[in-house]
N, C-alpha and C. Protein backbone atom coordinates (compact mmCIF):
# COMPACT_ATOMS: atom_id res chain seq x y z
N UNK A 1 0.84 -1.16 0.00
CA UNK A 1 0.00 0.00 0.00
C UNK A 1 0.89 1.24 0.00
N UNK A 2 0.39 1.97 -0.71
CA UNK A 2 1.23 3.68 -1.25
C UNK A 2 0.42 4.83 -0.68
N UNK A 3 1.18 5.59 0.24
CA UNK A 3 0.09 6.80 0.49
C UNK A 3 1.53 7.41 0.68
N UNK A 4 1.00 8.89 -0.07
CA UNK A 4 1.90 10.08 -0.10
C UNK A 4 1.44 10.83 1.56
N UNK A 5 3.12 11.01 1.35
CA UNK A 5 2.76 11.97 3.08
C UNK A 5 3.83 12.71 2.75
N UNK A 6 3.15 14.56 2.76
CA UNK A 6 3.80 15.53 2.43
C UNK A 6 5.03 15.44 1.49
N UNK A 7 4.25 14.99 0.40
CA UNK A 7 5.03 14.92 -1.00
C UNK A 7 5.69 14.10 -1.05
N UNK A 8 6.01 13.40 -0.05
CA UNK A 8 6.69 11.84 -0.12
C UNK A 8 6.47 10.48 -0.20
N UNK A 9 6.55 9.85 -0.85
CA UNK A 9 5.66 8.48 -0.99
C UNK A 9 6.18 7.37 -0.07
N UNK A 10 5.27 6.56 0.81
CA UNK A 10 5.57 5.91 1.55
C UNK A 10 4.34 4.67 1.31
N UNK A 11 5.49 3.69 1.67
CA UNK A 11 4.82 2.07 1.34
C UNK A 11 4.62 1.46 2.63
N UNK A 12 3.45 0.96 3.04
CA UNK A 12 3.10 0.49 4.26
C UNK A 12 2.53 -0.84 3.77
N UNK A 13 2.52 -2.17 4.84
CA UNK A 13 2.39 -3.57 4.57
C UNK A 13 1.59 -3.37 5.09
N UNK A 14 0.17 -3.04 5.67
CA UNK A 14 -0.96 -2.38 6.07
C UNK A 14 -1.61 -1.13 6.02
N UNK A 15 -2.81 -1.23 6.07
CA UNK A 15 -3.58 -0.42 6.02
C UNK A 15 -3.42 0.99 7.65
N UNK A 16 -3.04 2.18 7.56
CA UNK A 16 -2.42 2.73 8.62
C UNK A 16 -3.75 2.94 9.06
N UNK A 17 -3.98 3.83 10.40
CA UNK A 17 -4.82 4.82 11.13
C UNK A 17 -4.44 6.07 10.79
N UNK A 18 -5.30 7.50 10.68
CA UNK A 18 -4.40 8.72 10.54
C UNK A 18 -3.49 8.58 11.62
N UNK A 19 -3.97 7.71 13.18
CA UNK A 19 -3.61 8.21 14.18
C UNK A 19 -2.19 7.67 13.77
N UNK A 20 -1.97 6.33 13.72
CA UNK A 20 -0.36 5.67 13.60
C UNK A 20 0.25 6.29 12.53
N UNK A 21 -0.32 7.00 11.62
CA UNK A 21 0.61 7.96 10.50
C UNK A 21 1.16 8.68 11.47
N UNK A 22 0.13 9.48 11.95
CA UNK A 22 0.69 10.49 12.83
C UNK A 22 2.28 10.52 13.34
N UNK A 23 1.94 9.02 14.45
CA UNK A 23 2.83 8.40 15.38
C UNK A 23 4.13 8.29 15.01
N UNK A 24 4.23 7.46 13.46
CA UNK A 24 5.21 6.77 12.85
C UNK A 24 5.77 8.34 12.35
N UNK A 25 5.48 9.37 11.81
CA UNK A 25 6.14 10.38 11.21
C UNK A 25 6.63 11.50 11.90
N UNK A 26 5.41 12.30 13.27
CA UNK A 26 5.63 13.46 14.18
C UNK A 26 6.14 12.79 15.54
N UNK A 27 5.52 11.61 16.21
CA UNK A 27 6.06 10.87 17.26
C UNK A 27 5.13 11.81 17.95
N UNK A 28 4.23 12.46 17.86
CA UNK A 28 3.50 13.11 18.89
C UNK A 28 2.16 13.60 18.48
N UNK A 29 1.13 14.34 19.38
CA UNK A 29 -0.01 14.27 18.78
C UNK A 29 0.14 15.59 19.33
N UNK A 30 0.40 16.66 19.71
CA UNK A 30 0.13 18.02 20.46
C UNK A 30 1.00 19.04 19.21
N UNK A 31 -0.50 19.93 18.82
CA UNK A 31 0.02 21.02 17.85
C UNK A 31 0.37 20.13 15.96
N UNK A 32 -0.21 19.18 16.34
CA UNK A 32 -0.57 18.21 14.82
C UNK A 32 -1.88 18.48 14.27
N UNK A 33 -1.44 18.86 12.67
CA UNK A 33 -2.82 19.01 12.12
C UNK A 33 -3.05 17.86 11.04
N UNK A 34 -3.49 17.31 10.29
CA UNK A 34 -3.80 16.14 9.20
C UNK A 34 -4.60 16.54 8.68
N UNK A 35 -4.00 16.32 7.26
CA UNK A 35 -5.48 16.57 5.89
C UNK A 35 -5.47 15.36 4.84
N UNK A 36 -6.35 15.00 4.54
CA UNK A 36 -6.03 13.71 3.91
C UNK A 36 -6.83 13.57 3.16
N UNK A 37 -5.97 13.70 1.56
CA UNK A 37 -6.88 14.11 0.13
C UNK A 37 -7.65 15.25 0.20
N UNK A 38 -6.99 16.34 0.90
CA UNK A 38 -7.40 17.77 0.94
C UNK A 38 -8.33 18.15 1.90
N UNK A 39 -8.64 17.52 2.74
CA UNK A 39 -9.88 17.38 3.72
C UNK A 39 -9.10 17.38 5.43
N UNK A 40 -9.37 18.13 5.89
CA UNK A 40 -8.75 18.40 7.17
C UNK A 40 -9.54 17.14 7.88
N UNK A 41 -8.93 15.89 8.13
CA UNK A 41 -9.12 15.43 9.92
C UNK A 41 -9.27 15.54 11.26
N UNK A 42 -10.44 16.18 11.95
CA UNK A 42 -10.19 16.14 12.94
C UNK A 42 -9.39 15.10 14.13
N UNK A 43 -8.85 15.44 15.25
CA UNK A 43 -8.32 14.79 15.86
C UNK A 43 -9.02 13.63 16.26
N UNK A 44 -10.08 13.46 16.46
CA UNK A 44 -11.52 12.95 17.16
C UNK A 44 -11.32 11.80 16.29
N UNK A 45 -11.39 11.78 14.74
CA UNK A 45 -11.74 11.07 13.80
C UNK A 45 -10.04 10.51 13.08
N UNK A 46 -8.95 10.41 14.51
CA UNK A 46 -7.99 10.00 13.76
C UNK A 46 -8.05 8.51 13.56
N UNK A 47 -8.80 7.45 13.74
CA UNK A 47 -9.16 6.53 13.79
C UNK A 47 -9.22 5.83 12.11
N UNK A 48 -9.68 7.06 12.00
CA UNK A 48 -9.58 6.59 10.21
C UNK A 48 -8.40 5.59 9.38
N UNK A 49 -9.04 4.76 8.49
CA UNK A 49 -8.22 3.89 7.80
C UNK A 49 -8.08 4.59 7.00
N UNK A 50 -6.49 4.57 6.29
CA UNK A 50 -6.00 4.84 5.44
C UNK A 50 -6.23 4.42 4.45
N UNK A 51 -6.04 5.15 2.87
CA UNK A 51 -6.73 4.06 1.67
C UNK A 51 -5.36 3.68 0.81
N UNK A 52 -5.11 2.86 0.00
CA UNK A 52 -4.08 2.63 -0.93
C UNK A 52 -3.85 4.14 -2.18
N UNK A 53 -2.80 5.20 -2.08
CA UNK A 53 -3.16 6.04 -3.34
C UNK A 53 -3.19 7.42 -2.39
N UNK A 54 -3.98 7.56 -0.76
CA UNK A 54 -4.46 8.68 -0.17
C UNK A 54 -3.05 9.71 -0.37
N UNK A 55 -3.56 10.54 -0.11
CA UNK A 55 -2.43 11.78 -0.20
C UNK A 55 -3.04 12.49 1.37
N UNK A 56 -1.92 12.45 2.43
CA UNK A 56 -2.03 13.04 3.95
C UNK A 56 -1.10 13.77 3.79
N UNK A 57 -1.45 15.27 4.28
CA UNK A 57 -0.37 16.16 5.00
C UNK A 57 -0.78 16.26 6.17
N UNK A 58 0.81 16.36 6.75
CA UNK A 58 0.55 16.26 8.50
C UNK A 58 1.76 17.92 8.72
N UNK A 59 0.85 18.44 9.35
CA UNK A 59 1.41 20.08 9.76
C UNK A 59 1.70 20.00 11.16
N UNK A 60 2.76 20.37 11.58
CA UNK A 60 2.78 20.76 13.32
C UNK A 60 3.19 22.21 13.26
N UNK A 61 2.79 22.70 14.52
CA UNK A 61 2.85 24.33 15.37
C UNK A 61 4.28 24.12 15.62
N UNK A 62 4.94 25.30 15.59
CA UNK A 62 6.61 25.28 15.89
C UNK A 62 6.55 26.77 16.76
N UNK A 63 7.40 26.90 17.92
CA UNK A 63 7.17 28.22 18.36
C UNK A 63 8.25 28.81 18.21
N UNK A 64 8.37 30.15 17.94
CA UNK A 64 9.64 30.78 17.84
C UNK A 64 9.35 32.41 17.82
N UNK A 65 10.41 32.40 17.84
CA UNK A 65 10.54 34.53 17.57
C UNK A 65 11.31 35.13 16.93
């Protein structure tokens, strides 16, 4: 299975969760955003199965000055 994550293509031997995308790429869930095939995910609904093809961007908050 092929799902692009932030322009990068990645091959998974299963079907992911947004949540374990999450996991496997940011290692954290605080100040993470997910859109997947252009459609923002709520956090609530990271439960979601991933599809073969999906295109996810995953955004995090960075603080600085």
């Amino acid at each position: 299975m092929r799902i692009t994550v932030n322009d990068q293509p990645r091959t998974f031997d299963a079907a992911p969760t947004v949540a374990q995308l999450v996991d496997e790429v940011v290692g954290r869930t605080e100040g993470v955003a997910v859109a997947v095939n252009g459609k923002v995910v709520p956090a609530s609904q990271w439960g979601l199965m991933l599809n073969d093809a999906d295109v996810a961007d995953i955004l995090t908050a960075v603080q600085g000055g």
